[in-house]
N, C-alpha and C. Protein backbone atom coordinates (compact mmCIF):
# COMPACT_ATOMS: atom_id res chain seq x y z
N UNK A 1 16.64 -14.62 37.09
CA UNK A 1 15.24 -14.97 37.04
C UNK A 1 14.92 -15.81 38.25
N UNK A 2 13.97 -15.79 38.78
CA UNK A 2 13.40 -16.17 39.95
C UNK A 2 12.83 -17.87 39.82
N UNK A 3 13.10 -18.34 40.34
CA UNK A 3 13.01 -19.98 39.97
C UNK A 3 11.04 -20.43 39.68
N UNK A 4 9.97 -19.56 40.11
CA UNK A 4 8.88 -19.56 39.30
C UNK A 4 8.97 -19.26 37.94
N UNK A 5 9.26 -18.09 38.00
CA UNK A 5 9.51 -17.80 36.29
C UNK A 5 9.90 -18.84 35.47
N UNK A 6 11.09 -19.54 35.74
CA UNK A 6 11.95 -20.65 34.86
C UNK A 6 11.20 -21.84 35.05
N UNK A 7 10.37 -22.28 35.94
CA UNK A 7 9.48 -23.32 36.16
C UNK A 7 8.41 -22.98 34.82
N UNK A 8 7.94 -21.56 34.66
CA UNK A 8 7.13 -21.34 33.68
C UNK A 8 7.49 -21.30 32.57
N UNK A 9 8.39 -21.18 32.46
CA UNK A 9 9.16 -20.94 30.65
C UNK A 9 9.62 -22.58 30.76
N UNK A 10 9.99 -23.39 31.49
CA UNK A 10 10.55 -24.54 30.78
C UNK A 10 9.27 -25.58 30.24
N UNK A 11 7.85 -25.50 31.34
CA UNK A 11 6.73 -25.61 31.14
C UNK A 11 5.94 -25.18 30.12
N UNK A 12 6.09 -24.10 29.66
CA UNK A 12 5.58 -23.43 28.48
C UNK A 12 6.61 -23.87 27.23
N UNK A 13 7.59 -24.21 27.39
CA UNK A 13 8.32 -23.81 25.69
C UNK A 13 9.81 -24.70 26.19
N UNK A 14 9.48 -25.93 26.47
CA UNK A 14 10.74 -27.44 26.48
C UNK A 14 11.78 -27.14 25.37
N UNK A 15 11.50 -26.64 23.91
CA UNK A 15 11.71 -26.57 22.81
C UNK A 15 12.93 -25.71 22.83
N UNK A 16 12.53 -24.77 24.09
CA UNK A 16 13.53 -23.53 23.77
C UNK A 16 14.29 -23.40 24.54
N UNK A 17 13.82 -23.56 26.08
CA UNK A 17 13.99 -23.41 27.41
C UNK A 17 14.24 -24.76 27.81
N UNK A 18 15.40 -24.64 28.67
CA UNK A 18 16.00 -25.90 29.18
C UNK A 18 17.19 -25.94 30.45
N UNK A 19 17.74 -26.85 30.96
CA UNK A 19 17.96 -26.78 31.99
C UNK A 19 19.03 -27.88 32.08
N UNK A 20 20.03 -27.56 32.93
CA UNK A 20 21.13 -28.32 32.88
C UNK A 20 21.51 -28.89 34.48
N UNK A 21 21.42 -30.08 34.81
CA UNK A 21 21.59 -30.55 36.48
C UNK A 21 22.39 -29.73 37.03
N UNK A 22 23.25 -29.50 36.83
CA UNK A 22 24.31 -28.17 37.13
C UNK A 22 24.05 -27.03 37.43
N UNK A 23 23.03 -26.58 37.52
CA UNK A 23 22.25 -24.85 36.90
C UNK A 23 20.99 -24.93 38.11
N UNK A 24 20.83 -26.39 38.61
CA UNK A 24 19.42 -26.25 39.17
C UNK A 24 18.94 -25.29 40.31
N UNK A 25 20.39 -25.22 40.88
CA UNK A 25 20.61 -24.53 42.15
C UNK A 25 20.57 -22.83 42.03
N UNK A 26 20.41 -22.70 40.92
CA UNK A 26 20.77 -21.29 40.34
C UNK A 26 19.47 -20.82 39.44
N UNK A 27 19.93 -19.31 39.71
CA UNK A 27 18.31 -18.37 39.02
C UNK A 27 18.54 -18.72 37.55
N UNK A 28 18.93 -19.18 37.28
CA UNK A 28 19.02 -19.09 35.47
C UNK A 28 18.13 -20.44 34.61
N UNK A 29 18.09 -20.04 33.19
CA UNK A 29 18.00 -20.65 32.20
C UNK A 29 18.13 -20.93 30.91
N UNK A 30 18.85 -21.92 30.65
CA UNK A 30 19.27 -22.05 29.17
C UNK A 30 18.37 -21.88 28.24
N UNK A 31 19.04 -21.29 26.94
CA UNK A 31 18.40 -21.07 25.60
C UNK A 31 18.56 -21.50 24.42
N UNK A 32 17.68 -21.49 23.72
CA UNK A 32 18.30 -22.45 22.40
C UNK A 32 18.43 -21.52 21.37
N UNK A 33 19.13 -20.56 21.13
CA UNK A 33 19.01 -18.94 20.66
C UNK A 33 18.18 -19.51 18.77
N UNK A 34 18.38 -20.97 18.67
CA UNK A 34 18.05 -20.70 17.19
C UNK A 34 16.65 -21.36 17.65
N UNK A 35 16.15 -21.45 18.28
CA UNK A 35 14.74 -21.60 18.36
C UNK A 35 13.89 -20.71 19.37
N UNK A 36 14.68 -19.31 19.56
CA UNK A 36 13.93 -18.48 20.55
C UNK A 36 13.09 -17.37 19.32
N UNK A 37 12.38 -16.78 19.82
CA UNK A 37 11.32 -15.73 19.18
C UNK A 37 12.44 -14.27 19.26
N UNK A 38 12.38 -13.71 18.77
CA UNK A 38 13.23 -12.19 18.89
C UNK A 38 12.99 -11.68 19.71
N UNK A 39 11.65 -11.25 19.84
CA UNK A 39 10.72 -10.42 21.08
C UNK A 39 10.89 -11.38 22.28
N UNK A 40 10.81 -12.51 22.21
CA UNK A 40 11.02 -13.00 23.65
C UNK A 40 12.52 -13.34 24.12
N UNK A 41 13.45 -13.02 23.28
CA UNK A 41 14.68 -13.34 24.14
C UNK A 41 15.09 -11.43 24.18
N UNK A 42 14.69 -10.63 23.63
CA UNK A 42 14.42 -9.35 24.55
C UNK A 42 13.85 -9.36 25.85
N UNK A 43 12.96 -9.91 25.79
CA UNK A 43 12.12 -9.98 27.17
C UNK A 43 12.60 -10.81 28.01
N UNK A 44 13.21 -11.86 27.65
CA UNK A 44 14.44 -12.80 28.67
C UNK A 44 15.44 -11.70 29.26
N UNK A 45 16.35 -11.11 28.01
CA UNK A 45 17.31 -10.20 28.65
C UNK A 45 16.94 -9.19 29.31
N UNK A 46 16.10 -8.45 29.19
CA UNK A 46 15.50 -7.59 29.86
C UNK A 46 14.90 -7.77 31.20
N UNK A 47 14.76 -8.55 31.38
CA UNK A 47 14.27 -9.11 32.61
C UNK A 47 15.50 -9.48 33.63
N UNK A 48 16.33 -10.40 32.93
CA UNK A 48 17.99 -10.92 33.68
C UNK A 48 18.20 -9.28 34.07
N UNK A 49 18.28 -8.37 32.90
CA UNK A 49 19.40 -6.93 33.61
C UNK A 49 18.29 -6.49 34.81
N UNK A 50 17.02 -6.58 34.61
CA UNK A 50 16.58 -5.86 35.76
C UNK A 50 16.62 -7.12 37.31
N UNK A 51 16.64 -8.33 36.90
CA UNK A 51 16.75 -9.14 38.15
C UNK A 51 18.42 -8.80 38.67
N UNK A 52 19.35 -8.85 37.92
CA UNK A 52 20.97 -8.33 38.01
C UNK A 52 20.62 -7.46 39.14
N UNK A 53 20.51 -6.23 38.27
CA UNK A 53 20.60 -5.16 38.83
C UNK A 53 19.70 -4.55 40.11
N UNK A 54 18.25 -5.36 40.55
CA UNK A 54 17.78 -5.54 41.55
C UNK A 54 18.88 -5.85 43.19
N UNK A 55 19.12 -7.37 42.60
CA UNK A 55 19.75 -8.02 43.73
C UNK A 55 21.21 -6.95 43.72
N UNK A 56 22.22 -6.46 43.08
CA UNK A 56 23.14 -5.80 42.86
C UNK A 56 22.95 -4.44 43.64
N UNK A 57 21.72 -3.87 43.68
CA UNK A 57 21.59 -2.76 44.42
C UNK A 57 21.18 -2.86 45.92
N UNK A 58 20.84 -3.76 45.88
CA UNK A 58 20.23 -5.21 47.18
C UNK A 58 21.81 -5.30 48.27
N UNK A 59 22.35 -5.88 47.56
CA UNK A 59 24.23 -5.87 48.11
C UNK A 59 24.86 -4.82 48.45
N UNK A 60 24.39 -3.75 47.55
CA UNK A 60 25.27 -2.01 47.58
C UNK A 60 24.60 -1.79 49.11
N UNK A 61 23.65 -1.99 48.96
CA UNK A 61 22.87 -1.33 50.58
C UNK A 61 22.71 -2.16 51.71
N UNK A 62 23.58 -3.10 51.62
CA UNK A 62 23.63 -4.41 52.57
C UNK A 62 25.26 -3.65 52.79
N UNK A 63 25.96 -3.76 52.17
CA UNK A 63 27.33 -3.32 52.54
C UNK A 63 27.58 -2.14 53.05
N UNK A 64 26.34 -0.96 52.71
CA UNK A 64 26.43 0.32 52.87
C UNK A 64 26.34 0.30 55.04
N UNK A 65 25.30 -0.59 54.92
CA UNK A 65 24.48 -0.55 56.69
C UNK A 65 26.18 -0.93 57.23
N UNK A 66 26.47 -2.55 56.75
CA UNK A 66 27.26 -2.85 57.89
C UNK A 66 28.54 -2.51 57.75
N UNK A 67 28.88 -1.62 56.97
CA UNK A 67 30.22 -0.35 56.64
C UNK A 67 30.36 0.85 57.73
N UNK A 68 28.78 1.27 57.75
CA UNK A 68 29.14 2.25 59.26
C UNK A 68 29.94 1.78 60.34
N UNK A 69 30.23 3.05 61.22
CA UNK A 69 30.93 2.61 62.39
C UNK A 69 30.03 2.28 63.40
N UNK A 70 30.50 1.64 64.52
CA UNK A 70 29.26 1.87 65.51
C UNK A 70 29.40 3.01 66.43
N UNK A 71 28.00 3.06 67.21
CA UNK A 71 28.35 4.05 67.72
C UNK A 71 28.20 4.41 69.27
């Protein structure tokens, strides 16, 4: 998750969403799974696999360029 996003969820919902000094440096955010909504920690995970898998395909084609030979 993109560090706006987590600015907005810890802003919106302290209760649920939270944050550890350790973590600050990093896209993520903690959960309090017994005080999350069902539908919204779908929409948490769903979101992580597509941010994952964004930057992950991001790397495949960063390694792909500077893998060629030159020429």
């Amino acid at each position: 998750m993109d560090f706006d996003q987590r600015a907005e969820l810890l802003l919106e919902a302290p209760e649920v969403y939270y944050l550890r000094d350790h973590y600050k440096d990093y896209p993520v955010v903690l959960v309090r799974l017994s005080r999350i909504d069902t539908d919204a920690l779908r929409d948490l995970l769903r979101g992580a696999w597509h941010f994952v898998g964004s930057t992950t395909k991001a790397k495949r084609t960063i390694r792909k360029k500077d893998s060629r030979p030159a020429i």
